[in-house]
Protein backbone atom coordinates (compact mmCIF):
# COMPACT_ATOMS: atom_id res chain seq x y z
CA UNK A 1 -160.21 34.53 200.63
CA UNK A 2 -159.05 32.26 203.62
CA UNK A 3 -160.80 28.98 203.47
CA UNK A 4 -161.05 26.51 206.43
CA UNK A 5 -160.62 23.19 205.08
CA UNK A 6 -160.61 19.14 206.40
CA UNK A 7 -158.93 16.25 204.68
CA UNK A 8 -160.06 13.08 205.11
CA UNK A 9 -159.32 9.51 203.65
CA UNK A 10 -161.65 6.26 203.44
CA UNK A 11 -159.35 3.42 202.87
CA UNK A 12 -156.64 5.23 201.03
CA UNK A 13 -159.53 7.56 199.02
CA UNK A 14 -158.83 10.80 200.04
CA UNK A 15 -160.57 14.19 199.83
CA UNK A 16 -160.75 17.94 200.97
CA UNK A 17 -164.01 18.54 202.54
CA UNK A 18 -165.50 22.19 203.08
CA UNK A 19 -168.50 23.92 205.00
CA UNK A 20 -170.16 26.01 202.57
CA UNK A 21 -173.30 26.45 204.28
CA UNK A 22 -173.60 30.08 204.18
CA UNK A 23 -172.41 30.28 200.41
CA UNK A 24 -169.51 32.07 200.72
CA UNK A 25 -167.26 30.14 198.81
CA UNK A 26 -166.85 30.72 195.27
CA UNK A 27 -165.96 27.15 193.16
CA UNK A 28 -165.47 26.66 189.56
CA UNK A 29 -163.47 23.47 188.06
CA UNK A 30 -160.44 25.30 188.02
CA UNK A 31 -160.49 25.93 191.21
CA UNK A 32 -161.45 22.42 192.59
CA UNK A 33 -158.46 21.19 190.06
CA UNK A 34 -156.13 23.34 191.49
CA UNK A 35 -156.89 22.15 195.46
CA UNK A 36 -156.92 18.50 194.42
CA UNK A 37 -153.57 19.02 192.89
CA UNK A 38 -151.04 17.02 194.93
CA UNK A 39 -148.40 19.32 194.05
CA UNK A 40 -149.92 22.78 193.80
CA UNK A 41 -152.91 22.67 196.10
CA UNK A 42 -153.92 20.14 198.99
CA UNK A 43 -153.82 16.98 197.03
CA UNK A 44 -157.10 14.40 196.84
CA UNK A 45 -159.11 12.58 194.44
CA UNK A 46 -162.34 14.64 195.18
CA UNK A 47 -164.04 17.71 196.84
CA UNK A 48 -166.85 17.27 199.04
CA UNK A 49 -169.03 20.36 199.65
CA UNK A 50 -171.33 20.71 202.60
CA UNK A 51 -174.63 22.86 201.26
CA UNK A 52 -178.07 23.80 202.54
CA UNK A 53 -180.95 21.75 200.82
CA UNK A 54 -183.58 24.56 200.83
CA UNK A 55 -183.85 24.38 204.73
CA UNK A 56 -183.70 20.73 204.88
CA UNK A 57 -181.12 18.15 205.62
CA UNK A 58 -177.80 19.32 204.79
CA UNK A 59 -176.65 18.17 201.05
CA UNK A 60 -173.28 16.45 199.88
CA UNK A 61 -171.56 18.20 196.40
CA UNK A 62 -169.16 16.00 194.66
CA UNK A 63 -166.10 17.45 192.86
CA UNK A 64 -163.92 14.74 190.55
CA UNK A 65 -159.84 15.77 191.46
CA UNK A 66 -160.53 16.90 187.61
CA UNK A 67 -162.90 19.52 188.87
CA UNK A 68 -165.89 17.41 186.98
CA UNK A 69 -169.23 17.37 189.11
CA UNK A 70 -170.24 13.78 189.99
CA UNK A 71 -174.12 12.29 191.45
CA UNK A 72 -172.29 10.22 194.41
CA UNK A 73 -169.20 8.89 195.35
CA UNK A 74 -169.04 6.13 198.24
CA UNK A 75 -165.74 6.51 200.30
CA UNK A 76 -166.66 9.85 200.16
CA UNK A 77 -169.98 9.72 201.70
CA UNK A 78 -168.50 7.62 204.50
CA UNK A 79 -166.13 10.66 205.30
CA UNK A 80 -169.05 13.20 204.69
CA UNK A 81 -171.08 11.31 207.10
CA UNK A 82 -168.34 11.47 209.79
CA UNK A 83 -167.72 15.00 208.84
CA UNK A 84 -171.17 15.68 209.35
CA UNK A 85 -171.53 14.14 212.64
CA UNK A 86 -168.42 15.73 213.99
CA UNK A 87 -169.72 19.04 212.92
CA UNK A 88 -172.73 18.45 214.84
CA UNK A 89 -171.84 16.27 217.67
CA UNK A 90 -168.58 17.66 218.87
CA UNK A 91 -168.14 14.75 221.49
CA UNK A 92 -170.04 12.29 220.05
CA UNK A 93 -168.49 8.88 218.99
CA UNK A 94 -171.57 6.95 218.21
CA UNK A 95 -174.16 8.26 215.94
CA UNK A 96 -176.47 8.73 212.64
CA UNK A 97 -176.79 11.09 210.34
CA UNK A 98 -178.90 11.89 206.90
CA UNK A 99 -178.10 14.02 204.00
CA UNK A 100 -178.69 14.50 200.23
CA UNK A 101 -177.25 13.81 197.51
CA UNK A 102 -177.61 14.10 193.83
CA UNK A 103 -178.29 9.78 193.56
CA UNK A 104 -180.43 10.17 196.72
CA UNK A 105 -180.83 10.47 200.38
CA UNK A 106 -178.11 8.68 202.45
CA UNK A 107 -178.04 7.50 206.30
CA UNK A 108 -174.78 7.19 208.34
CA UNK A 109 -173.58 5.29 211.33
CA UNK A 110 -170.69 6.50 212.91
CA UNK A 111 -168.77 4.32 215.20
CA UNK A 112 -165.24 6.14 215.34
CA UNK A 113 -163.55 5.95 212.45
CA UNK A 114 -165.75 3.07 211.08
CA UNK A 115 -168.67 4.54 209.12
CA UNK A 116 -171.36 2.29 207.20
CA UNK A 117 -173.66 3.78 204.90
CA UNK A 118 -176.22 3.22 202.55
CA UNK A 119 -176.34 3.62 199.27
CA UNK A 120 -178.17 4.55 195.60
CA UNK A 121 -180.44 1.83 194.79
CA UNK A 122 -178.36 -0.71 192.34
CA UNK A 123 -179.28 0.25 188.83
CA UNK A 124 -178.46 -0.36 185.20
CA UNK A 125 -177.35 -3.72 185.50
CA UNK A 126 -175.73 -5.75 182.62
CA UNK A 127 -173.97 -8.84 182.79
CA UNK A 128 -171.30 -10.84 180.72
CA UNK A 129 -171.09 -7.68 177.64
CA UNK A 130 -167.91 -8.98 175.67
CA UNK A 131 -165.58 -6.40 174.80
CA UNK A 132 -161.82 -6.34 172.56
CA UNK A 133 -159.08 -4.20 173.17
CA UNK A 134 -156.01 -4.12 171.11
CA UNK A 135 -156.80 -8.02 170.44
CA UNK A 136 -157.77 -9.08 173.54
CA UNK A 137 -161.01 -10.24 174.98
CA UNK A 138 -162.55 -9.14 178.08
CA UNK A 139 -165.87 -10.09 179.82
CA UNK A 140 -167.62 -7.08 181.68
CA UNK A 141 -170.24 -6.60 183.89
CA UNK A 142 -171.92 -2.98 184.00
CA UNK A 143 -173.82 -1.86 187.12
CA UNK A 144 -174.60 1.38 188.43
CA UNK A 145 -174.02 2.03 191.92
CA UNK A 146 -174.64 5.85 192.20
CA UNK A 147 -171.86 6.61 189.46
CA UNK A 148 -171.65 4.19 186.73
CA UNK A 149 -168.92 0.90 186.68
CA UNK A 150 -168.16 -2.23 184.99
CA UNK A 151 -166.24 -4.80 186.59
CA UNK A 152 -164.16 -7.49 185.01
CA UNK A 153 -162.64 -11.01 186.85
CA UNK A 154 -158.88 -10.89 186.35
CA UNK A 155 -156.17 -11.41 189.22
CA UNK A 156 -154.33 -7.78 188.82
CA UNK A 157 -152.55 -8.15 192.40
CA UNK A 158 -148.96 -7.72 190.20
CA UNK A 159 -149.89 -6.22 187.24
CA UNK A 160 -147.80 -2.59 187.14
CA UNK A 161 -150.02 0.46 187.51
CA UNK A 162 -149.02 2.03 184.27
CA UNK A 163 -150.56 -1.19 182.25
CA UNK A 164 -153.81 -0.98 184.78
CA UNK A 165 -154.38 2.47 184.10
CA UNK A 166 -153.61 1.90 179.71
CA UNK A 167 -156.42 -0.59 179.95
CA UNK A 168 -158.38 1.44 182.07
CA UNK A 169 -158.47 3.65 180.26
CA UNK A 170 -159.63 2.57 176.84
CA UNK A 171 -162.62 1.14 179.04
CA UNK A 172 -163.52 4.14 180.46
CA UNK A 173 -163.45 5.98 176.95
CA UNK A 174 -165.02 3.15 174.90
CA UNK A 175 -167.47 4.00 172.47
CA UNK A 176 -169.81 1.16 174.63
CA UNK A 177 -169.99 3.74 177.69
CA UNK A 178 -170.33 6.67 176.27
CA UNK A 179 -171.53 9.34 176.77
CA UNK A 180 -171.49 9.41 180.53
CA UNK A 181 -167.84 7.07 180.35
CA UNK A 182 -167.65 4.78 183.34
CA UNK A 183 -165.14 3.73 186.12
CA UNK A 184 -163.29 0.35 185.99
CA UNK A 185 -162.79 -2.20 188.18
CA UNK A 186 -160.26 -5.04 187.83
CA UNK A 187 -161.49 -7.71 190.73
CA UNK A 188 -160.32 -11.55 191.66
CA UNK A 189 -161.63 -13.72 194.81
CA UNK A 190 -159.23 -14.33 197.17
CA UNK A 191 -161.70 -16.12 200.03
CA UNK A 192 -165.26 -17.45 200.39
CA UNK A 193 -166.37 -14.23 200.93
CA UNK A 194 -163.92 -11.66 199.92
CA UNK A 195 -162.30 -10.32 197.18
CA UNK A 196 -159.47 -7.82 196.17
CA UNK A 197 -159.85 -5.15 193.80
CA UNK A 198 -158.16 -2.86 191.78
CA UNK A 199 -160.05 0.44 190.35
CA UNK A 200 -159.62 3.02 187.26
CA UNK A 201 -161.77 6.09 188.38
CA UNK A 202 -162.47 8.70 185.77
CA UNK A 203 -162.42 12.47 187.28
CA UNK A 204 -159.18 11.07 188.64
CA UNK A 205 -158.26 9.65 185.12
CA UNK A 206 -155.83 6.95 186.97
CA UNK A 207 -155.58 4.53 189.54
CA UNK A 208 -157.03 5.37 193.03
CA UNK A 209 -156.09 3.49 196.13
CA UNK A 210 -159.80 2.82 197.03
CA UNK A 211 -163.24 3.56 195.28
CA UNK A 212 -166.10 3.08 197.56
CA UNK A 213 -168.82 2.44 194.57
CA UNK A 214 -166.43 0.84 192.84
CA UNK A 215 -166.13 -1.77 195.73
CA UNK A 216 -169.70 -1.75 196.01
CA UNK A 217 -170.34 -2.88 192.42
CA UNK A 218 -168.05 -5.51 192.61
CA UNK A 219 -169.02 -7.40 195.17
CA UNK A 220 -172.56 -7.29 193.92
CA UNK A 221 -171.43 -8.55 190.31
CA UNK A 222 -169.35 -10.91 192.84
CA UNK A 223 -172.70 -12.23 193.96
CA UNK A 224 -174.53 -12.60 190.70
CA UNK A 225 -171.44 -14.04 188.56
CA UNK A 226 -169.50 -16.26 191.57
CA UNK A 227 -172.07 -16.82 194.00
CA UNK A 228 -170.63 -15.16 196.94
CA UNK A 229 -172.91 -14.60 199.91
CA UNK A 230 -173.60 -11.38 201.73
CA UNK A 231 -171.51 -9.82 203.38
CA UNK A 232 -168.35 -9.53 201.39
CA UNK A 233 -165.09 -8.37 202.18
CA UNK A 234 -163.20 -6.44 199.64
CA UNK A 235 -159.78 -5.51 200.07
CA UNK A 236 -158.63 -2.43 197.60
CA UNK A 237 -155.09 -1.22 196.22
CA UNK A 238 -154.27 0.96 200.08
CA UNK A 239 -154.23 -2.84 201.68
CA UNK A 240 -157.12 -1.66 203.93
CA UNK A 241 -160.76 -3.57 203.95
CA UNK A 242 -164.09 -2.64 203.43
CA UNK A 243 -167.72 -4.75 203.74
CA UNK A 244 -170.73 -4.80 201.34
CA UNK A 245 -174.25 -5.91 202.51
CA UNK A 246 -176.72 -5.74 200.34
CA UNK A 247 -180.57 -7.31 200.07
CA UNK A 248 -181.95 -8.91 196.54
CA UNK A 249 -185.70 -8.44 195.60
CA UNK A 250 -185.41 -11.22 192.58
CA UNK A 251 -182.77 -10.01 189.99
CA UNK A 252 -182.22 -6.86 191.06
CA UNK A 253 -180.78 -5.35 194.27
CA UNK A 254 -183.51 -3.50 196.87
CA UNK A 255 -180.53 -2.62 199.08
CA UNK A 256 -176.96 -1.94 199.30
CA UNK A 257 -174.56 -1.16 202.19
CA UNK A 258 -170.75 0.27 202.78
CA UNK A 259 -168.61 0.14 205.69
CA UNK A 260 -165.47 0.81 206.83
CA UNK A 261 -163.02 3.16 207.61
CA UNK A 262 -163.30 7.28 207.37
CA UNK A 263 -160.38 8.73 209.11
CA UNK A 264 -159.27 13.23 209.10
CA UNK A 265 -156.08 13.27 208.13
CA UNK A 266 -155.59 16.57 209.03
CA UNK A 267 -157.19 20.70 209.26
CA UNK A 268 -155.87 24.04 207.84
CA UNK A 269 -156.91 27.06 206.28
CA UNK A 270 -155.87 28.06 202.38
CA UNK A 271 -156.50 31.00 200.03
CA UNK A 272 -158.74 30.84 197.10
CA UNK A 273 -157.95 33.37 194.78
């Protein structure tokens, strides 16, 4: 069948976003592989799936470009959100929306193409676990910010993708995150209140140009392990920026916020067979 389709990027993160509302489109991991495939299908690092929730407010599905199933992904929301709001407001440039999602209920603010959201409650936090690969020694910080990451301090700004992605890698599959496996974030300050970072997603099983929880958990371990005050800018591997707010309740996080950009990149229709 033909299927109407949007793709849509936050910050370099792009994905293929579909109405399924009425259930008519059949999915299976082959399927979602073969339309994030940048060379046989649309191309993205994720499928997001607009669905019913029993009568309710409409629910976000998350596809890995690997055809995995995923709890939350952040850039993502951000373009569900706007996706959401343009489906409903057809003229609108200013507005909220609220939908569902396996890690929770999420609310929207469309400005344009900037889009803040919240996000999952901070979870699963772990600081300063040492870890050695191939003879080296790294220092991570584990966090859960609706899909689970460590981050690790270490200026990456010329290290080549290939060697990002080989260490990346071995952190993702270490025996230390299994079984679930985790994403990996390379960060390094570059300002009183921003960093850059660098991130290993698994689903994608390589280097993305933006990860939206991924951004999110580092600037939180940024607060706890540099002491940098809310808000903080992060700039990712696309060159674009995004801002984390977030509110503490002692050790923990009560709150967590993402904003910036959530642009459509373009529509079309394409047959799933």
């Amino acid at each position: 069948m033909d299927v109407f389709f949007t793709k849509m990027h936050g910050a370099g993160n792009d994905f293929i976003l579909l109405d399924n509302r009425r259930k008519l489109i059949q999915l299976d991991s082959s399927r979602i592989s073969t339309l994030c495939d940048r060379h046989k299908g649309i191309g993205a690092d994720g499928l997001l799936v607009v669905e019913n929730d029993e009568g309710k407010e409409p629910r976000m599905v998350y596809f890995n470009a690997d055809g995995s199933r995923a709890s939350f992904c952040g850039n993502g929301a951000r373009c569900f959100a706007r996706f959401l709001f343009e489906m409903e407001n057809k003229d609108g440039e200013q507005g909220e929306v609220c939908f569902m999602t396996e890690a929770g209920r999420i609310t929207g603010w469309i400005s344009g193409e900037a889009v803040k959201i919240t996000l999952p409650t901070p979870k699963n936090l772990t600081l300063r676990i040492p870890l050695e690969i191939e003879g080296k020694s790294y220092e991570l910080h584990k966090i859960d910010t609706g899909v689970p990451h460590v981050v690790l301090f270490e200026d990456c700004e010329n290290l080549p993708r290939s060697t990002l992605e080989e260490i990346g890698s071995r952190i993702r599959w270490h025996k230390a995150f299994q079984p679930e496996g985790t994403n990996v974030n390379f960060a390094w300050r570059v300002g009183e209140r921003k960093i850059k970072v660098r991130t290993y997603e698994r689903g994608v099983e390589g280097e993305t140009l933006a990860c939206g929880s991924g951004v999110t958990a580092s600037a939180l371990i940024s607060h706890l392990v540099l002491d940098m005050d809310c808000p903080i800018e992060v700039s990712v591997r696309s060159g674009e920026t995004l801002k984390v707010y977030f509110v503490k309740s002692g050790p923990a996080f009560r709150e967590a916020f993402l904003e910036g950009p959530a642009k459509k990149v373009f529509v079309g229709t394409i047959e799933i067979t």
